[in-house]
N, C-alpha and C. Protein backbone atom coordinates (compact mmCIF):
# COMPACT_ATOMS: atom_id res chain seq x y z
N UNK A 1 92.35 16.10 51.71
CA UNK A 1 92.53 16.80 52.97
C UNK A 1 93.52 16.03 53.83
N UNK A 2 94.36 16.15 54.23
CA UNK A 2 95.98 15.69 55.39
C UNK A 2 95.37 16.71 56.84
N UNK A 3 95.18 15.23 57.69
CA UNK A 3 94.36 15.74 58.96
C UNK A 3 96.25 15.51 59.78
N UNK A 4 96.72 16.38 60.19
CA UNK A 4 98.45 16.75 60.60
C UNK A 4 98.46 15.94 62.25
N UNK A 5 97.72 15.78 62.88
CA UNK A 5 97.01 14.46 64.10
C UNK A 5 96.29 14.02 63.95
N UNK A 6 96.21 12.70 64.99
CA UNK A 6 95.10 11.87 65.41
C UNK A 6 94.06 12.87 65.96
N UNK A 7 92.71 12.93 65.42
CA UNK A 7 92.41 13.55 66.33
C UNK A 7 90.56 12.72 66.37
N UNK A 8 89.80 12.82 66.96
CA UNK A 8 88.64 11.65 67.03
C UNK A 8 87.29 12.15 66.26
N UNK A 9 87.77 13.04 65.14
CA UNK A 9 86.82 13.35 64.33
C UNK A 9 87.02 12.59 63.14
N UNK A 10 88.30 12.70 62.80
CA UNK A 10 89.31 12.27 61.56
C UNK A 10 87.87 10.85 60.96
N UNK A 11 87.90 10.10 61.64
CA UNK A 11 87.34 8.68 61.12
C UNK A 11 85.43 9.53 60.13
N UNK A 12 84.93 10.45 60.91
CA UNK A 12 83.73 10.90 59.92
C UNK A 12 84.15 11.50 59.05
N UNK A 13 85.40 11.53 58.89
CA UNK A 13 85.38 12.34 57.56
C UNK A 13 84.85 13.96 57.49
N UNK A 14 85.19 14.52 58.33
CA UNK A 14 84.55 15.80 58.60
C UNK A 14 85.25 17.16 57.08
N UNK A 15 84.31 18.02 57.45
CA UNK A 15 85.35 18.79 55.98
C UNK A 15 86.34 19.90 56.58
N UNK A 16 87.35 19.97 55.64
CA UNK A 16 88.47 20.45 56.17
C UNK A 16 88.44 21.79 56.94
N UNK A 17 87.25 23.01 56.97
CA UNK A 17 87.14 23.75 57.89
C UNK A 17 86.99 23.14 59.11
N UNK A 18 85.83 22.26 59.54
CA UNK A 18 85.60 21.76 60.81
C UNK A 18 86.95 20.95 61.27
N UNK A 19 88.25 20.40 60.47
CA UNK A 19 89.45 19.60 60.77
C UNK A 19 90.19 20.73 61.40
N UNK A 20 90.21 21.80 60.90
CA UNK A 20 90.84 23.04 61.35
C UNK A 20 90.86 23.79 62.00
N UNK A 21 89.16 23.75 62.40
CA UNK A 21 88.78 24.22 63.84
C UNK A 21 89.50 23.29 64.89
N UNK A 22 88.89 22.10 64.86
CA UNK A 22 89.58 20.66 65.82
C UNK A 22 91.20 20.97 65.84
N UNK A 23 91.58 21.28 65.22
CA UNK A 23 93.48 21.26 65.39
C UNK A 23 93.92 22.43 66.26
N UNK A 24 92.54 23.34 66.20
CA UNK A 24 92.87 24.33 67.29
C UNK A 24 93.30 24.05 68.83
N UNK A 25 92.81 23.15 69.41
CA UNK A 25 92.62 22.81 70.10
C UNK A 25 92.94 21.45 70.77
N UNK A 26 93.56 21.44 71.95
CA UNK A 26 94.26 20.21 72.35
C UNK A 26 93.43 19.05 72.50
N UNK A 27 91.85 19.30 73.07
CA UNK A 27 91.45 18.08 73.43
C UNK A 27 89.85 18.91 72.63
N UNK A 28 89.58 17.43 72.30
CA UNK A 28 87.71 17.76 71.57
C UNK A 28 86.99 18.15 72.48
N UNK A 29 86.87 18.26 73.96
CA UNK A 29 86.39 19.20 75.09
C UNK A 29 86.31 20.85 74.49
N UNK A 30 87.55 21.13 74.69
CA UNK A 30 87.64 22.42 74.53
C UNK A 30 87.54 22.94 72.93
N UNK A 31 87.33 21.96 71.86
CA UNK A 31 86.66 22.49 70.97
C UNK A 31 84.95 22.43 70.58
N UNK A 32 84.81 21.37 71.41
CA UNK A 32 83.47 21.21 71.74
C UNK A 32 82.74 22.62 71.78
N UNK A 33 83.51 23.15 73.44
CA UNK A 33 82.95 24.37 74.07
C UNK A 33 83.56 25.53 73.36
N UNK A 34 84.11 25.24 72.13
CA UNK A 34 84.09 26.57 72.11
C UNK A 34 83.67 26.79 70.13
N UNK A 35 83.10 25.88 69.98
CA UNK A 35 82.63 25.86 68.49
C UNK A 35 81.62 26.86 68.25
N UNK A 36 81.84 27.15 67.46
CA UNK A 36 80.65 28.50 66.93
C UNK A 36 79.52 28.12 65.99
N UNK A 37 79.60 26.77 65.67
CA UNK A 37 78.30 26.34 64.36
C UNK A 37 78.11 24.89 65.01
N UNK A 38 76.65 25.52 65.01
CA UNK A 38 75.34 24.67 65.84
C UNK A 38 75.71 22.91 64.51
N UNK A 39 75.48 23.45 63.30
CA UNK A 39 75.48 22.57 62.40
C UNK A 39 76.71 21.46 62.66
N UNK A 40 78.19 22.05 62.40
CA UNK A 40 78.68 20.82 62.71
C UNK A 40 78.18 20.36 63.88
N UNK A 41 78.41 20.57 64.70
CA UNK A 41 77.54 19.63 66.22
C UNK A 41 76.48 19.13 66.19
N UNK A 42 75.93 19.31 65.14
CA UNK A 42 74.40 18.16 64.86
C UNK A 42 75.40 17.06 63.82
N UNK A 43 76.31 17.31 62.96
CA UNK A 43 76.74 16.79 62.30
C UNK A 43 77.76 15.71 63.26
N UNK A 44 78.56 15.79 64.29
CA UNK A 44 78.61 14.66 65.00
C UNK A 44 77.99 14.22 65.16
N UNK A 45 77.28 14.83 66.15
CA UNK A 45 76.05 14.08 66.97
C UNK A 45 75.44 12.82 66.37
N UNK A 46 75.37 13.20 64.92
CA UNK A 46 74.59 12.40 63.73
C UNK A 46 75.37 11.22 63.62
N UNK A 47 76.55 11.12 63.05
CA UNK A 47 77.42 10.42 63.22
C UNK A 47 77.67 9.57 64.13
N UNK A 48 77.53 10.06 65.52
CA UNK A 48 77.63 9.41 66.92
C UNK A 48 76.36 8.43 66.91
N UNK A 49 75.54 8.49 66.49
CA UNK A 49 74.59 7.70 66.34
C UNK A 49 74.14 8.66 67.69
N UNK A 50 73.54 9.63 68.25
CA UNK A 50 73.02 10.11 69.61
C UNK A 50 71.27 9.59 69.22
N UNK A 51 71.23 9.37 69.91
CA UNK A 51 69.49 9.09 70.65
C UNK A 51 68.60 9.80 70.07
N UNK A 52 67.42 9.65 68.93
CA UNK A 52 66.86 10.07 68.25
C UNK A 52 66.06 11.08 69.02
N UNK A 53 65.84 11.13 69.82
CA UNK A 53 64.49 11.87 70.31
C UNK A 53 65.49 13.34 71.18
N UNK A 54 66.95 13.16 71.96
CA UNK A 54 67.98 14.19 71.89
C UNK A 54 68.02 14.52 71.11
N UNK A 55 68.88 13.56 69.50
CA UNK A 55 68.95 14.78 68.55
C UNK A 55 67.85 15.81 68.05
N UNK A 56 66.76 15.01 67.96
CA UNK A 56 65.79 15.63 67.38
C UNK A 56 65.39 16.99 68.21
N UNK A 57 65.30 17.05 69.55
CA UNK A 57 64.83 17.64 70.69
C UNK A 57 66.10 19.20 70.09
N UNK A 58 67.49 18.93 69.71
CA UNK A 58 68.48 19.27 69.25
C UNK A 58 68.15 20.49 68.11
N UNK A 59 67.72 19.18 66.85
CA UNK A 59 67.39 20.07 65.11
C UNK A 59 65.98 20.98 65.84
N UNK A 60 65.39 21.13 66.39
CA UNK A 60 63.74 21.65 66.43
C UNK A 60 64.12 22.84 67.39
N UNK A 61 64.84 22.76 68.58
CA UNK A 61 65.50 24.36 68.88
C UNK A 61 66.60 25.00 67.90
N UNK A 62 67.12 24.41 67.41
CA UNK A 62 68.12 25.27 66.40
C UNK A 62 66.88 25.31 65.67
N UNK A 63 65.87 24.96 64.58
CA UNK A 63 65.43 25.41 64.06
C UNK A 63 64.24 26.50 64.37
N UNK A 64 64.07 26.63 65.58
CA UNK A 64 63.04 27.80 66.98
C UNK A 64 63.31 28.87 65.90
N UNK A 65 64.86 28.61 65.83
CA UNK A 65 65.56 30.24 66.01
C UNK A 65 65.09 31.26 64.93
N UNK A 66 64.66 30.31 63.96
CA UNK A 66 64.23 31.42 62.71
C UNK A 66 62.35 30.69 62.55
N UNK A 67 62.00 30.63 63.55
CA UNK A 67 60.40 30.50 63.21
C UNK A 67 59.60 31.82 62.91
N UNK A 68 60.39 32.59 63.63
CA UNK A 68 59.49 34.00 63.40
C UNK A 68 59.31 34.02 61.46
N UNK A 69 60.40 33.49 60.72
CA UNK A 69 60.27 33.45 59.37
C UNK A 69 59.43 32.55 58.72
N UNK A 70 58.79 31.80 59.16
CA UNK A 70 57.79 30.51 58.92
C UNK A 70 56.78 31.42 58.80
N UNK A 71 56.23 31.24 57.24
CA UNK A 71 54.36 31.79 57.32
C UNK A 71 53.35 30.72 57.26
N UNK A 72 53.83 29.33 57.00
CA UNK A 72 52.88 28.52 56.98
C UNK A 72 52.98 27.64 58.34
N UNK A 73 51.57 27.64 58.90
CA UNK A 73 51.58 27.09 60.49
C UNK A 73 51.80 25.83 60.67
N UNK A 74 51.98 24.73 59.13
CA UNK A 74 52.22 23.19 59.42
C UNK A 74 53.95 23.20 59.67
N UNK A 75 54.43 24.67 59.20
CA UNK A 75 56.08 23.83 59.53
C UNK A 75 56.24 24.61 60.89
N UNK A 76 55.67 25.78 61.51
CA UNK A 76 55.59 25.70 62.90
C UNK A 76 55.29 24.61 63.69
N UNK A 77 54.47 23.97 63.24
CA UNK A 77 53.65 22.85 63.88
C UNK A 77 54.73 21.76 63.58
N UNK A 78 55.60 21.51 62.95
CA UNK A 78 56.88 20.45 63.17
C UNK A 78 57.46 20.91 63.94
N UNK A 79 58.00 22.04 63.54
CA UNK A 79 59.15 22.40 65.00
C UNK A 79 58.85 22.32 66.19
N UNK A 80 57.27 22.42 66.25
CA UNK A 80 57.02 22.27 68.07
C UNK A 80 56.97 20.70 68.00
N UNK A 81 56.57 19.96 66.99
CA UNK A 81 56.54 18.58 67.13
C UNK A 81 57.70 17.88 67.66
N UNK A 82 59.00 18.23 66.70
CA UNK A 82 60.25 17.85 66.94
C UNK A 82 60.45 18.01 68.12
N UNK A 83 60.13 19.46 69.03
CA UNK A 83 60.42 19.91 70.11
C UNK A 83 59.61 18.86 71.25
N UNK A 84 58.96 18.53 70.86
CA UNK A 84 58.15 17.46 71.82
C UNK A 84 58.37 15.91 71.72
N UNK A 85 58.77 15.45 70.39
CA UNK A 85 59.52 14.55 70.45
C UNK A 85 60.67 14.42 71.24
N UNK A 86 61.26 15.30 71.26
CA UNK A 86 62.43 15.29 71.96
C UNK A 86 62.18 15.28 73.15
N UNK A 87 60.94 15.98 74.06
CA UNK A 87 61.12 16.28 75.29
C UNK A 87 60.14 14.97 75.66
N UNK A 88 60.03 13.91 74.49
CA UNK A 88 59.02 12.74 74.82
C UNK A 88 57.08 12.99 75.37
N UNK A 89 57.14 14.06 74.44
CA UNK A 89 55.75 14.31 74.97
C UNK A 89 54.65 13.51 73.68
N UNK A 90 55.39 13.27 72.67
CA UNK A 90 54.48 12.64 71.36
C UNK A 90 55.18 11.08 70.90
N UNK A 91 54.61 10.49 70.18
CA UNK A 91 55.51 9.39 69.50
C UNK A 91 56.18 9.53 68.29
N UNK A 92 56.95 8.34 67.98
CA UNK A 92 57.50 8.75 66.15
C UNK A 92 56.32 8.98 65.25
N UNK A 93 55.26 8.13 65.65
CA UNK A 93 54.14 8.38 64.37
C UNK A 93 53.42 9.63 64.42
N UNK A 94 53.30 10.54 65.65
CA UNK A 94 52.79 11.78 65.33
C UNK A 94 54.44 12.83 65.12
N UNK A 95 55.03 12.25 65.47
CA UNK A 95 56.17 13.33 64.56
C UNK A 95 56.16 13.37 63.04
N UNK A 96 55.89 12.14 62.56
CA UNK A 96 55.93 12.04 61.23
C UNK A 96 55.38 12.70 60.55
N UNK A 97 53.79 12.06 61.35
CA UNK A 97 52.43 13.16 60.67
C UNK A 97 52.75 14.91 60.84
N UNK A 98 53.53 15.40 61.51
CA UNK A 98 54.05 16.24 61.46
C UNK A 98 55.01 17.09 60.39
N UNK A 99 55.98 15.80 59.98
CA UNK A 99 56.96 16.19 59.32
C UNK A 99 56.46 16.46 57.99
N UNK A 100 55.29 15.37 57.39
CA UNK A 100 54.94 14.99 56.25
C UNK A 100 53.69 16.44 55.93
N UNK A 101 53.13 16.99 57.14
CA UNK A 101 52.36 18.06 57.34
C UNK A 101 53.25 19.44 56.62
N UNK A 102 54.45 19.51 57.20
CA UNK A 102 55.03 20.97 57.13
C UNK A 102 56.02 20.50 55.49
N UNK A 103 56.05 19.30 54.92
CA UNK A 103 56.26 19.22 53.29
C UNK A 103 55.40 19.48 52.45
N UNK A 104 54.04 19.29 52.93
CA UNK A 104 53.05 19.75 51.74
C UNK A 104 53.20 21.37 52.37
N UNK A 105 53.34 21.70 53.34
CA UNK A 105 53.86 23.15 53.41
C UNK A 105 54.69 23.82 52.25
N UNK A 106 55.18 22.77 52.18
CA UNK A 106 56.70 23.49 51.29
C UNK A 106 56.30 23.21 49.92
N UNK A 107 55.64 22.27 49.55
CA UNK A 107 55.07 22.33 48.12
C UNK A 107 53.95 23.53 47.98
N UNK A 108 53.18 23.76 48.94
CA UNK A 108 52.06 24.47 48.88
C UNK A 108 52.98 26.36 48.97
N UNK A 109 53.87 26.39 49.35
CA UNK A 109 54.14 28.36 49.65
C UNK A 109 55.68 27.79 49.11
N UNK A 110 56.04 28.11 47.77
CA UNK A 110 57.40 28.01 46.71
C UNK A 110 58.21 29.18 47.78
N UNK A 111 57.56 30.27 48.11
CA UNK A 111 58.65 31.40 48.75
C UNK A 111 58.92 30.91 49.80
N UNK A 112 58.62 30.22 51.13
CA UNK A 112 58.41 29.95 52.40
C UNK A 112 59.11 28.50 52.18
N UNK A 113 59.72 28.09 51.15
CA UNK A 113 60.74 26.57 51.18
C UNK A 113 61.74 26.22 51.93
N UNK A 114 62.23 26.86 52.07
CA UNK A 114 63.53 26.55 53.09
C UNK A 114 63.31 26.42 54.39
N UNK A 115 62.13 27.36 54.67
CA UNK A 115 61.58 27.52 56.57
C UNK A 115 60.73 26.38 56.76
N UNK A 116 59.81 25.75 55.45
CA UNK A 116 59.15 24.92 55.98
C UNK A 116 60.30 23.61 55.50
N UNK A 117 60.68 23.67 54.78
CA UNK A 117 61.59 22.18 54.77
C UNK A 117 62.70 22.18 55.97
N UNK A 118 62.93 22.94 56.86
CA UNK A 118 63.92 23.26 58.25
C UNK A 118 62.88 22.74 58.82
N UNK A 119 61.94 23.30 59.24
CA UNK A 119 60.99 21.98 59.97
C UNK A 119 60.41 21.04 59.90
N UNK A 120 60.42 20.09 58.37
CA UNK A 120 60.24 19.02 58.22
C UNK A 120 61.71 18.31 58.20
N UNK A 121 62.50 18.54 58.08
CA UNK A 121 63.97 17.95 58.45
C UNK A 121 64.18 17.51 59.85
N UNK A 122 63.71 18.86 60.72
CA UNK A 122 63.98 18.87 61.66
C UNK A 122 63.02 17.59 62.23
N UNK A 123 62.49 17.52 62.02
CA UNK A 123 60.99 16.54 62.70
C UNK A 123 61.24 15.03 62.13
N UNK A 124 61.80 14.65 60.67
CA UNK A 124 61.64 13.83 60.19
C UNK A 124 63.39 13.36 59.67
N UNK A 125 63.71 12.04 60.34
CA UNK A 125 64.95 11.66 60.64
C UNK A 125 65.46 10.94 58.84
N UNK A 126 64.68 10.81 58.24
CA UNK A 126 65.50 10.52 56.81
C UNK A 126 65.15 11.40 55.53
N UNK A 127 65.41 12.73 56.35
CA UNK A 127 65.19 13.67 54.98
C UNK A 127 65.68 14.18 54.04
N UNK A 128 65.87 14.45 52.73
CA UNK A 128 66.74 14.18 51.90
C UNK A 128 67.11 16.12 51.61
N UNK A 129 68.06 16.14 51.31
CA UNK A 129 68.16 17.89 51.14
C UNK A 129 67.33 18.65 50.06
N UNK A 130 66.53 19.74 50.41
CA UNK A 130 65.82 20.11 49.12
C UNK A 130 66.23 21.27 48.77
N UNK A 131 66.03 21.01 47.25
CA UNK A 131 66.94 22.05 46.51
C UNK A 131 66.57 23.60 46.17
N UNK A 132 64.98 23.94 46.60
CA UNK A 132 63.94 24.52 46.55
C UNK A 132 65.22 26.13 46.79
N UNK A 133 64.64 27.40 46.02
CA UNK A 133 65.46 28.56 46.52
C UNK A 133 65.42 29.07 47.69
N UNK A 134 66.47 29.64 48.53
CA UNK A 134 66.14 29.99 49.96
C UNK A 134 65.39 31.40 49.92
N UNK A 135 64.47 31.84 50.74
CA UNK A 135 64.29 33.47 50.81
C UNK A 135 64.43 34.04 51.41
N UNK A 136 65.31 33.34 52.76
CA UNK A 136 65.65 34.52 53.05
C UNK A 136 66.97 34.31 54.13
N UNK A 137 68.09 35.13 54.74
CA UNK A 137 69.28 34.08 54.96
C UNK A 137 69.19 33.19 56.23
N UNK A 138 68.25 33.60 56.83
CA UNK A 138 68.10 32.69 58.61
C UNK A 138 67.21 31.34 58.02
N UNK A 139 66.50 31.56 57.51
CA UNK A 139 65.85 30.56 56.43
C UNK A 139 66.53 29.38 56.22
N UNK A 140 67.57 30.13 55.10
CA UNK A 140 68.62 29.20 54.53
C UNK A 140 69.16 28.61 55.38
N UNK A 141 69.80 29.30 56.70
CA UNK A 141 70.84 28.54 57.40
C UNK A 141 69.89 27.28 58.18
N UNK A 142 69.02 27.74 58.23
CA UNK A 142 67.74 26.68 59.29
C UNK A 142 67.91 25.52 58.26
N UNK A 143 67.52 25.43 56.85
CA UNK A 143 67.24 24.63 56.20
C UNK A 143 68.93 23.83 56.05
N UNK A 144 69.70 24.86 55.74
CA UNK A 144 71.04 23.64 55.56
C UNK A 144 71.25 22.88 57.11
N UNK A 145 71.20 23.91 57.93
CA UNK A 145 71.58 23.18 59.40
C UNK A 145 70.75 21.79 59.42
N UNK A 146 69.12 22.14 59.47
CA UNK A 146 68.76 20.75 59.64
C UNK A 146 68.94 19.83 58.51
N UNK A 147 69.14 20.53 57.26
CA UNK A 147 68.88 18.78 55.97
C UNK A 147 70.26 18.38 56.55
N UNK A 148 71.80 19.46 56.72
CA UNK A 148 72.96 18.63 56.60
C UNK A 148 72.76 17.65 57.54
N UNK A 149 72.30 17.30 58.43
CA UNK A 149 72.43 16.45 59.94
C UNK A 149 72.11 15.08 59.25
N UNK A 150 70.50 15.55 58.88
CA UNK A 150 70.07 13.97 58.07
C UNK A 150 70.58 13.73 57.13
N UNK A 151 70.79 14.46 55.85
CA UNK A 151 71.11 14.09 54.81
C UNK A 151 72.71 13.36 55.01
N UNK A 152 73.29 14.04 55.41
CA UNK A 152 75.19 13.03 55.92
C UNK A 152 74.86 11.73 56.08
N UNK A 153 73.86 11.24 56.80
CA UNK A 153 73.78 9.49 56.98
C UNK A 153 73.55 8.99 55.95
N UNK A 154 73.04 9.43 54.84
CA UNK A 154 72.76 8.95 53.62
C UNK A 154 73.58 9.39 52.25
N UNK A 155 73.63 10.53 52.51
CA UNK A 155 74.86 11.11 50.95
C UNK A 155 75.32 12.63 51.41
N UNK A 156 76.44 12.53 51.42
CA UNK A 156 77.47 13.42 51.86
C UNK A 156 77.39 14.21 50.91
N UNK A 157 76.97 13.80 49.76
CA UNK A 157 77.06 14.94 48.47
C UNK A 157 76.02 15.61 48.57
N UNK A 158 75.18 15.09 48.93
CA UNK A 158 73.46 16.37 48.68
C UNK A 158 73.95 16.90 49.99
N UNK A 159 74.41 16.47 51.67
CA UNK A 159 74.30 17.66 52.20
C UNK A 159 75.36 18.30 52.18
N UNK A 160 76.56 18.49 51.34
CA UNK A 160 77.12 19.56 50.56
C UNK A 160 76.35 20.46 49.92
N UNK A 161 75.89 19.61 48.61
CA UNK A 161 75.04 20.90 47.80
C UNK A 161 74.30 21.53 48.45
N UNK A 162 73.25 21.01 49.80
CA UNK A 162 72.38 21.89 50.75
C UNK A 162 73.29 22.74 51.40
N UNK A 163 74.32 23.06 51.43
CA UNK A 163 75.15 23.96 52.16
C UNK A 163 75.05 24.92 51.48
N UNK A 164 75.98 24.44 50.35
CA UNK A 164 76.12 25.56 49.16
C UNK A 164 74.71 25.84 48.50
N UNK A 165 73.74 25.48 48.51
CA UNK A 165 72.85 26.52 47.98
C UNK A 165 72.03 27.51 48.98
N UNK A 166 72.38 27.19 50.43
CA UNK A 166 72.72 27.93 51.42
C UNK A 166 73.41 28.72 51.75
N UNK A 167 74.20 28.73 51.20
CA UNK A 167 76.19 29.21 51.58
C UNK A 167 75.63 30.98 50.11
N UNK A 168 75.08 30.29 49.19
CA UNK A 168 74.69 31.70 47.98
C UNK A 168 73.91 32.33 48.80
N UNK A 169 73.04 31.86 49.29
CA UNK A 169 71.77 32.93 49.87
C UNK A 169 72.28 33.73 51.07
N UNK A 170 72.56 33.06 51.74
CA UNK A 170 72.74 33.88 52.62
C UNK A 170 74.12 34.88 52.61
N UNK A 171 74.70 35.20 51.50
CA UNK A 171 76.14 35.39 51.71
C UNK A 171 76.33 36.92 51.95
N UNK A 172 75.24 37.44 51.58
CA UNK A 172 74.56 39.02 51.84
C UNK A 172 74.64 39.19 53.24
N UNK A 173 74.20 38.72 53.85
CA UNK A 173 73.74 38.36 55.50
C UNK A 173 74.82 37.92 56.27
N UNK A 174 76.40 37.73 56.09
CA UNK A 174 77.44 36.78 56.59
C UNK A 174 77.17 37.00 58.21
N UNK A 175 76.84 37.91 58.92
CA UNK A 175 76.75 38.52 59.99
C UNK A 175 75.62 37.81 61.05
N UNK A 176 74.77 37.90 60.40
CA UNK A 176 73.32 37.51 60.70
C UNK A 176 73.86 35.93 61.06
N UNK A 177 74.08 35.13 59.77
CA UNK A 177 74.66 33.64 59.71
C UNK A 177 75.22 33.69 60.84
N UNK A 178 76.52 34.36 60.96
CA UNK A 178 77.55 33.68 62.05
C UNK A 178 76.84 33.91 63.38
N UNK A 179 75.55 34.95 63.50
CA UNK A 179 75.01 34.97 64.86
C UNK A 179 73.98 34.03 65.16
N UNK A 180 73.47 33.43 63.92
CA UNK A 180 72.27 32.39 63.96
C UNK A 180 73.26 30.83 64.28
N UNK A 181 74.45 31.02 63.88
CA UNK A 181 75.42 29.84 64.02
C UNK A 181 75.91 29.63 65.20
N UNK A 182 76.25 30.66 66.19
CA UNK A 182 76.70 30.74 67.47
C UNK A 182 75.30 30.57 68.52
N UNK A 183 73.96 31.11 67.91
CA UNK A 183 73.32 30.70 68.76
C UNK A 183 72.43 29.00 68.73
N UNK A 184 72.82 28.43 67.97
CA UNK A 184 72.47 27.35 67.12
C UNK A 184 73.21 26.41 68.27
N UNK A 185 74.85 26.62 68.25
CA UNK A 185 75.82 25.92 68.75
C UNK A 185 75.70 25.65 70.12
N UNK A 186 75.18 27.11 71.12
CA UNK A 186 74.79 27.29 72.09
C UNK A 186 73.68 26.12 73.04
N UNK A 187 72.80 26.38 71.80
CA UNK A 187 71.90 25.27 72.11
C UNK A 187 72.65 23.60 71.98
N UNK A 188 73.34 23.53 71.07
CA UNK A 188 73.68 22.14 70.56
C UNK A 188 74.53 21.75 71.95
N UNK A 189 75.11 22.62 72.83
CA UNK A 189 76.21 22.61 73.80
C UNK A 189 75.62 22.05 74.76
N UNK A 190 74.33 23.02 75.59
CA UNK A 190 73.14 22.45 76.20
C UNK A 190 72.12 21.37 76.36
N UNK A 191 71.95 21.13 75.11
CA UNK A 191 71.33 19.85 74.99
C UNK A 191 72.05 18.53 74.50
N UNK A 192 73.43 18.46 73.75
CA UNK A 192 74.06 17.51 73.11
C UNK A 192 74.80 17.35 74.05
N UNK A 193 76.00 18.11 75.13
CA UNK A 193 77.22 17.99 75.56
C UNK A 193 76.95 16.60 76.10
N UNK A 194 76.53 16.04 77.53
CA UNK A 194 76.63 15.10 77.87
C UNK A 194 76.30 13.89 77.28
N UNK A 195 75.68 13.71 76.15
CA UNK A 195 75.62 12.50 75.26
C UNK A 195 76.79 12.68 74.56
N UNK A 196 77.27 13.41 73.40
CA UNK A 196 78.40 13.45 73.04
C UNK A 196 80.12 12.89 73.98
N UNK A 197 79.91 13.95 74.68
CA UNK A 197 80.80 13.35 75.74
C UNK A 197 80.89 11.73 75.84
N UNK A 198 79.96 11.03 76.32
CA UNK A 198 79.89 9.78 76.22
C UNK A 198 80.39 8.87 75.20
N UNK A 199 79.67 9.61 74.25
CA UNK A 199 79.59 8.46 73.21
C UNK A 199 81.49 8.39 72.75
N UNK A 200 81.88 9.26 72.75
CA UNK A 200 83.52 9.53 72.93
C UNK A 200 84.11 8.89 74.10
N UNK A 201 83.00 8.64 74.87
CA UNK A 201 84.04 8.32 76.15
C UNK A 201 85.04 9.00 76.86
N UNK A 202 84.75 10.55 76.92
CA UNK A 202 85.47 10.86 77.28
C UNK A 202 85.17 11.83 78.70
């Protein structure tokens, strides 16, 4: 990939769609505000090293967005966890017990994998991408949005493959995606902008 400027993403190594979005645009402000996927913006954020209990506060409303698709109540019960982590109402050790709650979710309902591993991602800061089939496409995008965030600090390659076995499922749905992505981003804008900002210094 030939990034054609300096521009202050360049150093994460971002992938060449998100380089291309950034070139749109004169200053990372105004691509900031005007990005359409919640995911890359957890995917800085991640990078930025932002404040565990923001980001997290972050993955657990983007992942709100498709709870109505959750049938098992332990990975509801992460997402509100995450959501309270973030807003500092619990500690790391009951997030955990949380996170580790809505995985036997995901071992226990094979169809319901992707919704409950989106809220154990979301809740639990070193989660590895799971490869489990998606069922359904808001699902999928929940599950790649939150594994890519964590999984990048650790291997860039699994949260690829969590894309792309995301990127199949939902590809029926492209519509749905890009509206679950814009409202994803929305949130990420709201709750990330002023840490981001910072951590850029800018």
């Amino acid at each position: 990939m030939t990034i054609t400027k300096k521009i202050e993403i360049a150093k994460f190594n971002p992938c060449s769609e998100a380089v291309e979005f950034r070139e749109k645009f004169k200053t990372f402000e105004e691509s900031w505000q005007n990005c359409p996927r919640g995911d890359w913006m957890l995917w800085i954020a991640q990078r930025l090293k932002v404040d565990k209990r923001i980001l997290t506060l972050a993955k657990g409303k983007c992942v709100e967005t498709v709870l109505h698709l959750m049938k098992d109540d332990r990975s509801k019960a992460a997402v509100k966890a995450a959501i309270d982590y973030g807003n500092g109402l619990i500690d790391g050790d009951q997030l955990s017990a949380a996170a580790y709650d809505a995985a036997a979710a995901d071992d226990a309902a094979a169809y319901d994998a992707y919704a409950a591993y989106a809220a154990y991602a979301a809740a639990y800061d070193d989660a590895a991408a799971d490869d489990a089939a998606a069922y359904d496409a808001y699902a999928a995008y929940a599950a790649y949005a939150a594994a890519y965030d964590d999984a990048a600090a650790a291997d860039d390659a699994a949260a690829y493959d969590a894309y792309a076995a995301a990127d199949d499922a939902y590809a029926a749905a492209d519509d749905a995606r890009k509206r679950n992505q814009l409202a994803t981003a929305d949130i990420c804008r709201e709750i990330l902008t002023e840490t981001i900002f910072e951590k850029l210094e800018l």
